[in-house]
C-alpha atoms as a PDB file:
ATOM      1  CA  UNK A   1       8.855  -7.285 -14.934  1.00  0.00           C
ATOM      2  CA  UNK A   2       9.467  -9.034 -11.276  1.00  0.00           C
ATOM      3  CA  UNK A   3       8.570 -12.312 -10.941  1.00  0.00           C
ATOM      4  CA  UNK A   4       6.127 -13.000  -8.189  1.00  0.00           C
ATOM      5  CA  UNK A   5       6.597 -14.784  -4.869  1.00  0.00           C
ATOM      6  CA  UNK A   6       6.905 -18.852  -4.953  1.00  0.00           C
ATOM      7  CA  UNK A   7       3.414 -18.290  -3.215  1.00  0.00           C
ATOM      8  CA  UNK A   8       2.012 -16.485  -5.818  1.00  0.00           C
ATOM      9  CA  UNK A   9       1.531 -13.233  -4.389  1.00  0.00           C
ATOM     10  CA  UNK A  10       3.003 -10.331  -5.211  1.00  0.00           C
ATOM     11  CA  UNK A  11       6.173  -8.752  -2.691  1.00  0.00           C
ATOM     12  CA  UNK A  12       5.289  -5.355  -2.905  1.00  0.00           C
ATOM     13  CA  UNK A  13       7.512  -2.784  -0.926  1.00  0.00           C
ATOM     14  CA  UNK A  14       7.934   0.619  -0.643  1.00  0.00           C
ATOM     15  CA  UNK A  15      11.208   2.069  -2.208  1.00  0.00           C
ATOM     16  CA  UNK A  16      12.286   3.071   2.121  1.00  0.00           C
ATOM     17  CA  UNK A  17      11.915  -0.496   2.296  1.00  0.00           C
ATOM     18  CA  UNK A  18      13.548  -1.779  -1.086  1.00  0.00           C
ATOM     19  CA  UNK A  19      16.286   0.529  -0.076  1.00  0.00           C
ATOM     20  CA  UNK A  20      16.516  -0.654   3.584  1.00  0.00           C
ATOM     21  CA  UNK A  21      17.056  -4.013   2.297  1.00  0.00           C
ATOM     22  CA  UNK A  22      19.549  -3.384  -0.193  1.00  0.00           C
ATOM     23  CA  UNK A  23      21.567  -1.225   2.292  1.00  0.00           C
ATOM     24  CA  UNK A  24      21.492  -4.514   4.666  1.00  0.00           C
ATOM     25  CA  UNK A  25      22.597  -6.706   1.772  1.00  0.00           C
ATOM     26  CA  UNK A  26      25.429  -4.662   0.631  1.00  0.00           C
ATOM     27  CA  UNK A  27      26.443  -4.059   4.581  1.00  0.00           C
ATOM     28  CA  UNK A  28      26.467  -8.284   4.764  1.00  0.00           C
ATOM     29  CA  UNK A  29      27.721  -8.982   1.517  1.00  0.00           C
ATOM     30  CA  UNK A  30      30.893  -6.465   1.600  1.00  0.00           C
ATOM     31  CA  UNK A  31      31.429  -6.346   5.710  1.00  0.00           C
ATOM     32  CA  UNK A  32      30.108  -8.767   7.941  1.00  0.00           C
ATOM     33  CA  UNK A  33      30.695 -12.118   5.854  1.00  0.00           C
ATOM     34  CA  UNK A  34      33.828 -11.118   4.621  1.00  0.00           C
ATOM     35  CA  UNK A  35      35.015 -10.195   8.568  1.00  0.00           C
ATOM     36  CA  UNK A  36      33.008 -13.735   9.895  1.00  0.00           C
ATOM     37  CA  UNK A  37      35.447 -15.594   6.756  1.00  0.00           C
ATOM     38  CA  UNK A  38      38.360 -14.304   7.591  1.00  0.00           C
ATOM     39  CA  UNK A  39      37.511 -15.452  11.487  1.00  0.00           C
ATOM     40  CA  UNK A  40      36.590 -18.722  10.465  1.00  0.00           C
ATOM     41  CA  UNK A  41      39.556 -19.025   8.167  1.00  0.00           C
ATOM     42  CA  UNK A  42      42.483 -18.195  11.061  1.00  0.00           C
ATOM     43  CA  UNK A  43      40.863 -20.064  12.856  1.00  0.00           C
ATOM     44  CA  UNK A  44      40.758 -23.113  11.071  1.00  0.00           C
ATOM     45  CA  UNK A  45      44.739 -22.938  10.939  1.00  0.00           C
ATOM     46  CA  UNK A  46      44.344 -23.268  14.308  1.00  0.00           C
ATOM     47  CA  UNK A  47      44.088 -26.905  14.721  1.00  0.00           C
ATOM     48  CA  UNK A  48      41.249 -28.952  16.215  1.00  0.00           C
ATOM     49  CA  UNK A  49      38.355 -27.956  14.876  1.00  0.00           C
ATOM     50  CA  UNK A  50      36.079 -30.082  16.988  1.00  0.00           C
ATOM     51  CA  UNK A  51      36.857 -27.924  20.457  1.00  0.00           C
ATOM     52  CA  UNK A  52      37.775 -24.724  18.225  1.00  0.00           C
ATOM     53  CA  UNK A  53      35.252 -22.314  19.902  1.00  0.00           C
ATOM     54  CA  UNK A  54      36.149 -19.270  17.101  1.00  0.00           C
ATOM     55  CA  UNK A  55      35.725 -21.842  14.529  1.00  0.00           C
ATOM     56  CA  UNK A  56      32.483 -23.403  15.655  1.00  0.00           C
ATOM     57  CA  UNK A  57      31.019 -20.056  16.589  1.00  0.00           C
ATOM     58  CA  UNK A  58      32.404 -18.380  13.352  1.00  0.00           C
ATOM     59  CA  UNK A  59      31.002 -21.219  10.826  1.00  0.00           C
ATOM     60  CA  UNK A  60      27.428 -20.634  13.218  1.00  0.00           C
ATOM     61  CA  UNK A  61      27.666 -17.557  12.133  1.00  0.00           C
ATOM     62  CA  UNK A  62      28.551 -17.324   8.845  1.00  0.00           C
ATOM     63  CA  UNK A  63      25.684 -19.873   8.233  1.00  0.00           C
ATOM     64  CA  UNK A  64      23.210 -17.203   9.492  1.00  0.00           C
ATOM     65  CA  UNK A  65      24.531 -14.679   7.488  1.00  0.00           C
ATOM     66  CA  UNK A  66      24.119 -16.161   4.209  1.00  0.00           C
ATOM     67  CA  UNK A  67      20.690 -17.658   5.197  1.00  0.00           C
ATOM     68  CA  UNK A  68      19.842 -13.953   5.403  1.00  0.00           C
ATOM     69  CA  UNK A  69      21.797 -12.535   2.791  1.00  0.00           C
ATOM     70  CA  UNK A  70      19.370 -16.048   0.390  1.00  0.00           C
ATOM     71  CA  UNK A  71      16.750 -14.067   1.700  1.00  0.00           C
ATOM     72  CA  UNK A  72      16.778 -10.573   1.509  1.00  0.00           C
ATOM     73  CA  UNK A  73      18.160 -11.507  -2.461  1.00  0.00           C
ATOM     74  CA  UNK A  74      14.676 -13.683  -3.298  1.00  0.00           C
ATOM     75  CA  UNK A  75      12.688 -10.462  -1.690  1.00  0.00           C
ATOM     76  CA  UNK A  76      14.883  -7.599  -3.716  1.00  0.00           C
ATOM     77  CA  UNK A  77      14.309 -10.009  -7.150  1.00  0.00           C
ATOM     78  CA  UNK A  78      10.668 -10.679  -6.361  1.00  0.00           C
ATOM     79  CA  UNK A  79       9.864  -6.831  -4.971  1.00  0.00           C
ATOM     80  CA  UNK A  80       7.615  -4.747  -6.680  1.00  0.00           C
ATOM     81  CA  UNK A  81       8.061  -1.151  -5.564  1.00  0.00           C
ATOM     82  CA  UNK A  82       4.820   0.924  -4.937  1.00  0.00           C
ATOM     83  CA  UNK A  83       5.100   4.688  -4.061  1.00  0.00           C
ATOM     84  CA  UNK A  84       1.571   5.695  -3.873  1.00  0.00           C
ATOM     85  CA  UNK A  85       3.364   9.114  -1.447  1.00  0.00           C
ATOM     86  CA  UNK A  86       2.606  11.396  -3.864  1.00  0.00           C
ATOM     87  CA  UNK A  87      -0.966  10.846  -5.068  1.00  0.00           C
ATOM     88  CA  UNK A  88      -4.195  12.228  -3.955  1.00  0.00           C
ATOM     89  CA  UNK A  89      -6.043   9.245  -2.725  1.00  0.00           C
ATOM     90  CA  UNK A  90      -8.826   9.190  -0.384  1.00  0.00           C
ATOM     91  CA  UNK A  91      -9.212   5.236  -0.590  1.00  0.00           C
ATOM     92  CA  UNK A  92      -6.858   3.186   1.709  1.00  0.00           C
ATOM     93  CA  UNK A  93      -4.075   1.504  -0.731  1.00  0.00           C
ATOM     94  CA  UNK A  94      -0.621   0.175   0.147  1.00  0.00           C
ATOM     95  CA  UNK A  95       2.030   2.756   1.798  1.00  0.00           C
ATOM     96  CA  UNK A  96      -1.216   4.380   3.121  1.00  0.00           C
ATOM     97  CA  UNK A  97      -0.983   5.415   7.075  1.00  0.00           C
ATOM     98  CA  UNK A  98      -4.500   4.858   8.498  1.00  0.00           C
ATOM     99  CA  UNK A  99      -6.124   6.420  11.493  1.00  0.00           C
ATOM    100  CA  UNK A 100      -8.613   3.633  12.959  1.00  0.00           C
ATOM    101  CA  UNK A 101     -10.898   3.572  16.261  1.00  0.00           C
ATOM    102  CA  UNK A 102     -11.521   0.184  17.422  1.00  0.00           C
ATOM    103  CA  UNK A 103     -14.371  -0.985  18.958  1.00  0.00           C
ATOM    104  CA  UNK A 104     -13.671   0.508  22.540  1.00  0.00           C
ATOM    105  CA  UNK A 105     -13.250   3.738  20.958  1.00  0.00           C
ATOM    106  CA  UNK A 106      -9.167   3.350  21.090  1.00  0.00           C
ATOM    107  CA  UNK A 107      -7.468   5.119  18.479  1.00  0.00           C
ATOM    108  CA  UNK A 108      -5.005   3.153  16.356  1.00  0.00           C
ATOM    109  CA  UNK A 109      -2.416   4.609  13.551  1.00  0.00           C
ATOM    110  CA  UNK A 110      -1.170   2.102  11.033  1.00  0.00           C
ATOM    111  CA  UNK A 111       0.780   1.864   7.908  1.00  0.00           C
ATOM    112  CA  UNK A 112       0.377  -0.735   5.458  1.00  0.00           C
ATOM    113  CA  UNK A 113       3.738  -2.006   4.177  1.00  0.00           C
ATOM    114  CA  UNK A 114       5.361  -4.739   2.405  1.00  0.00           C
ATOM    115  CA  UNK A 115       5.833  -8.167   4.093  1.00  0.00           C
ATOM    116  CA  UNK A 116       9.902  -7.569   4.891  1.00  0.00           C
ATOM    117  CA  UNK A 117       8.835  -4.379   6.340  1.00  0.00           C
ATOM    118  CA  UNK A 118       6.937  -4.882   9.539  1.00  0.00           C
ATOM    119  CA  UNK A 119       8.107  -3.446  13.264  1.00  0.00           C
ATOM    120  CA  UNK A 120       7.597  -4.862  16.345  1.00  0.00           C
ATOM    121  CA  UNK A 121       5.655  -2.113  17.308  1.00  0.00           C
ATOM    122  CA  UNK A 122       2.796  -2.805  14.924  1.00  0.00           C
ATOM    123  CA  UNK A 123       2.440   0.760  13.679  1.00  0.00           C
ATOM    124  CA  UNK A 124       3.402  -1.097  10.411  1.00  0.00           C
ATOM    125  CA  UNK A 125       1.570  -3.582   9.500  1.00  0.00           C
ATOM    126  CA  UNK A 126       1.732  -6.254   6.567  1.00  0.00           C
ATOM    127  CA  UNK A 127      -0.370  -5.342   2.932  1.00  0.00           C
ATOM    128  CA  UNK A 128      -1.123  -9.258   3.895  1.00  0.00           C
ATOM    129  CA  UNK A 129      -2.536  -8.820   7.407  1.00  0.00           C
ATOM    130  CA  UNK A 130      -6.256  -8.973   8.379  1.00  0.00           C
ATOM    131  CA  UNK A 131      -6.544  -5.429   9.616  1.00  0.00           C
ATOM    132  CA  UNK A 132      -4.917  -4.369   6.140  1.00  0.00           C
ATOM    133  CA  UNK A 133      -7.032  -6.422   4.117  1.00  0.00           C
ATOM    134  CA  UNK A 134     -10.191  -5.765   5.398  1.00  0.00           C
ATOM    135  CA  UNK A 135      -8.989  -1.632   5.659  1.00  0.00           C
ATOM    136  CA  UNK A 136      -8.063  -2.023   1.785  1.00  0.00           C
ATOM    137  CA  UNK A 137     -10.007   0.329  -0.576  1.00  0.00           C
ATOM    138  CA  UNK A 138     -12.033   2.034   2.499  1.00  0.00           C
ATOM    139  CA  UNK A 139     -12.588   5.931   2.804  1.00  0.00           C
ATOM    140  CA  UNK A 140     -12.571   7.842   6.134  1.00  0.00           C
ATOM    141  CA  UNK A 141     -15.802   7.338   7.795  1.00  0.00           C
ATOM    142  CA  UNK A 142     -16.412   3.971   6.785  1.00  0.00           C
ATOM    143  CA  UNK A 143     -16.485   1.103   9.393  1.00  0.00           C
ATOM    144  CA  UNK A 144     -14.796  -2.618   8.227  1.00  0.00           C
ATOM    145  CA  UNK A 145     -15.109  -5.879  10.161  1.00  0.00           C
ATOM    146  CA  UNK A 146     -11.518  -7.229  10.884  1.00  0.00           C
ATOM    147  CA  UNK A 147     -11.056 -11.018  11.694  1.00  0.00           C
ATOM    148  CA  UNK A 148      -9.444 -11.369  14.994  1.00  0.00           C
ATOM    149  CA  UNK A 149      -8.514 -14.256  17.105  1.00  0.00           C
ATOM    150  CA  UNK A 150     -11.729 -13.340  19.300  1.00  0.00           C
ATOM    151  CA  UNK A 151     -14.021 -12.922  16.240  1.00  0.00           C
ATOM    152  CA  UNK A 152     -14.862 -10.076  14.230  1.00  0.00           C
ATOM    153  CA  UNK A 153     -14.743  -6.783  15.327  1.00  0.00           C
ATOM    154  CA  UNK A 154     -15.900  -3.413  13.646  1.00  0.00           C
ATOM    155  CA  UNK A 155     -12.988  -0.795  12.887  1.00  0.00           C
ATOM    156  CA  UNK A 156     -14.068   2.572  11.991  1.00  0.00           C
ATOM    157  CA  UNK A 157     -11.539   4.568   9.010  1.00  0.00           C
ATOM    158  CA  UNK A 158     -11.280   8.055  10.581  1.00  0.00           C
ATOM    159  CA  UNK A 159      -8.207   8.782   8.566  1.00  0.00           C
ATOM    160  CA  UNK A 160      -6.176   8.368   5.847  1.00  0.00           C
ATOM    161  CA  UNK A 161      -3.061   9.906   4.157  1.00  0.00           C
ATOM    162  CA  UNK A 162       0.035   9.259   2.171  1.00  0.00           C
ATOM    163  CA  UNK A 163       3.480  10.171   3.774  1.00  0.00           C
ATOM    164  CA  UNK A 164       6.639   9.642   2.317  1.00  0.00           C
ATOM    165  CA  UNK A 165       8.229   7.023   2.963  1.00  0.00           C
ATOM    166  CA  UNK A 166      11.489   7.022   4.502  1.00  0.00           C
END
């Protein structure tokens, strides 16, 4: 059984997600770092390392790399999949993609995923997040109160459904 987060919660993830991360680890672990080594390594047989612009850069880097490589390996050993793509559920749950109208009528599709999973775009939004918490366990046609930075505001559930996740 995984261990949860040092914060206590729980990482769950969907398995597009768990694999996602596992493809980046492998592509860091067997390409970039060894490539970024090698780098660092001629040019450290360069001489002078203090103006060495290859090494400086390179060890920059290769820092970076394994700070990510740390941790995308804590989320993998702390993840706890969830596929919920092939139930029947009317209730909003994690991996569910939600159809919401805010309170100026604007319609809003979301789905909630695992912390590691987010996009910029904010069609995916965190399992942790205030829209997905207070959308947790509603049914289509119910209205939740979300906690914004400009106060609460009422979000109406006009949709929900499970999609594969990929």
């Amino acid at each position: 059984m995984p261990a949860p987060a040092k914060d206590g919660f729980k990482n769950y993830i969907t398995p597009a997600g768990f694999r996602r991360l596992h493809d980046e680890l492998a592509h860091l672990w067997k390409v970039e770092r060894p490539q970024l080594v090698s780098i660092v390594a001629w040019a450290a047989g360069n001489g002078d390392r203090s103006e060495n612009g290859d090494y400086i850069y390179g060890k920059r880097k290769l820092r970076e790399v394994d700070r990510r490589i740390r941790h995308i390996s804590k989320s993998l050993d702390s993840a706890v999949v969830v596929d919920n793509s092939t139930r029947a559920l009317d209730q909003v749950f994690f991996g569910a993609t939600v159809t919401v109208a805010g309170p100026s009528g604007d319609e809003r599709v979301v789905t909630i995923v695992g912390l590691d999973e987010l996009d910029a775009g904010g069609t995916r939004v965190s399992w942790r997040s205030p829209l997905a918490t207070a959308l947790l366990k509603a049914r289509a046609g119910d209205v939740v109160t979300v906690r914004t930075p400009r106060g609460p505001e009422a979000v109406e559930v006009l949709a929900v459904r499970y999609d594969p996740m990929t």
